[in-house]
C-alpha atoms as a PDB file:
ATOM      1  CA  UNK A   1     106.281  81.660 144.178  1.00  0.00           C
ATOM      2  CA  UNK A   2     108.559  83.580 142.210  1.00  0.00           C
ATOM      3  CA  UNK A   3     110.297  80.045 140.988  1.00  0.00           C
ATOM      4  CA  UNK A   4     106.771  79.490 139.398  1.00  0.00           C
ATOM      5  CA  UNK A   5     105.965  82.915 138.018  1.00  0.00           C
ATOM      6  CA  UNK A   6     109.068  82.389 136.101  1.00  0.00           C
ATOM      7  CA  UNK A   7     108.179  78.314 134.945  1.00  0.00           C
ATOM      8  CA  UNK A   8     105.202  80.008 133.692  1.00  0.00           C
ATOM      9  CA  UNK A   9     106.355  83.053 131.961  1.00  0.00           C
ATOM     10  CA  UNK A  10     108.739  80.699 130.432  1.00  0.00           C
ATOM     11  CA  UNK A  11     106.288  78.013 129.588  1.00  0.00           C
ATOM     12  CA  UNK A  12     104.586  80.874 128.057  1.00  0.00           C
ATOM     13  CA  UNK A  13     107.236  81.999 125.612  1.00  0.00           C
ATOM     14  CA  UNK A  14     107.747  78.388 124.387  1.00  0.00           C
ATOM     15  CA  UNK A  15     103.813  78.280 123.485  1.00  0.00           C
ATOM     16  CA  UNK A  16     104.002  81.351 121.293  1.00  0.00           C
ATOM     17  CA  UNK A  17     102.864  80.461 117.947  1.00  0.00           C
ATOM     18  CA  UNK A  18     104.952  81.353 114.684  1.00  0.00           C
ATOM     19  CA  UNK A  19     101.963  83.549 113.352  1.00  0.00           C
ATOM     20  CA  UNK A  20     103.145  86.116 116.363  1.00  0.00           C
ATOM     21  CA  UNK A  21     106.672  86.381 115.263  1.00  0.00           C
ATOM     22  CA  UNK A  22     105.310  86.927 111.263  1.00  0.00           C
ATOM     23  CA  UNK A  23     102.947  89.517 112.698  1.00  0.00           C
ATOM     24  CA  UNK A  24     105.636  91.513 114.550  1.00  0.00           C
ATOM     25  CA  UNK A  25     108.113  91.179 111.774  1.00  0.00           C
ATOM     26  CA  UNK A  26     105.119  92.971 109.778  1.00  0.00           C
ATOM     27  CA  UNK A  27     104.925  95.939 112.074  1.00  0.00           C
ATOM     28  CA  UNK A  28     106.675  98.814 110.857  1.00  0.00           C
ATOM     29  CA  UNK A  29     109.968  99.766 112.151  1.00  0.00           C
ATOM     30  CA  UNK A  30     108.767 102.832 113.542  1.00  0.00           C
ATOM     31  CA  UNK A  31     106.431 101.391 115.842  1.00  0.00           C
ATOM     32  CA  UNK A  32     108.425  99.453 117.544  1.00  0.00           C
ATOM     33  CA  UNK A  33     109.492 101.534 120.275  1.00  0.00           C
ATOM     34  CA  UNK A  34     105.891 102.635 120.867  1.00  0.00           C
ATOM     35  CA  UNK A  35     105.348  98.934 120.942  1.00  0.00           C
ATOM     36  CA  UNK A  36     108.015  98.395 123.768  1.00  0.00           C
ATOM     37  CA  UNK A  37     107.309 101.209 125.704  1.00  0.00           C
ATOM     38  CA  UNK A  38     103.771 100.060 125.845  1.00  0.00           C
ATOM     39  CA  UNK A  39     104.873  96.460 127.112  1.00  0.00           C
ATOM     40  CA  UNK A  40     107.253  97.704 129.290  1.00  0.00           C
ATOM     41  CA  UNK A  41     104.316  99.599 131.097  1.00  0.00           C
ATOM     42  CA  UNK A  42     102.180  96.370 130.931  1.00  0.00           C
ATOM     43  CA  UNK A  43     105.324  94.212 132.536  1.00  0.00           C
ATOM     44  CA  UNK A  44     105.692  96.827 135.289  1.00  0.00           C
ATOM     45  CA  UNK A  45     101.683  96.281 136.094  1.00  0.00           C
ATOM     46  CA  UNK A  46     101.628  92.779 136.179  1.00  0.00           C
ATOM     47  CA  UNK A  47     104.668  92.773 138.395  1.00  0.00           C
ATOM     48  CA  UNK A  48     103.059  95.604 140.657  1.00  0.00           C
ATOM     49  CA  UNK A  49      99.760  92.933 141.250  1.00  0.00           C
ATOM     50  CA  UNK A  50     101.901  90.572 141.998  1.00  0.00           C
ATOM     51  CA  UNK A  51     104.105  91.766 144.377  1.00  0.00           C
ATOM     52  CA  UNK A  52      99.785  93.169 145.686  1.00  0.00           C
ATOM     53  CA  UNK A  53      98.819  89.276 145.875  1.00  0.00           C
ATOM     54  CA  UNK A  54     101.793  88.350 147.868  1.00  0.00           C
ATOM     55  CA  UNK A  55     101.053  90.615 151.002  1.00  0.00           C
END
């Protein structure tokens, strides 16, 4: 499973569109640690259901 959780994240990355990357070069410097903090968080939920859906 976790083989294929990481296929797809990395599928994922490769779809990312070029308009993302011009929008985050946009965002202010200042922001971006609020930014990562706030993924970080989101990246420790996701992993948290998944390690849920496994049991």
């Amino acid at each position: 499973m976790e083989d294929n959780y990481y296929e797809g994240h990395k599928k994922l990355h490769e779809q990312l569109s070029d308009e993302i990357f011009v929008a985050l070069r946009e965002i202010p410097e200042s922001a971006y640690n609020d930014l990562f903090k706030m993924l970080k968080k989101f990246e420790q939920f996701l992993d948290k259901q998944i390690a849920e859906n496994k049991n």
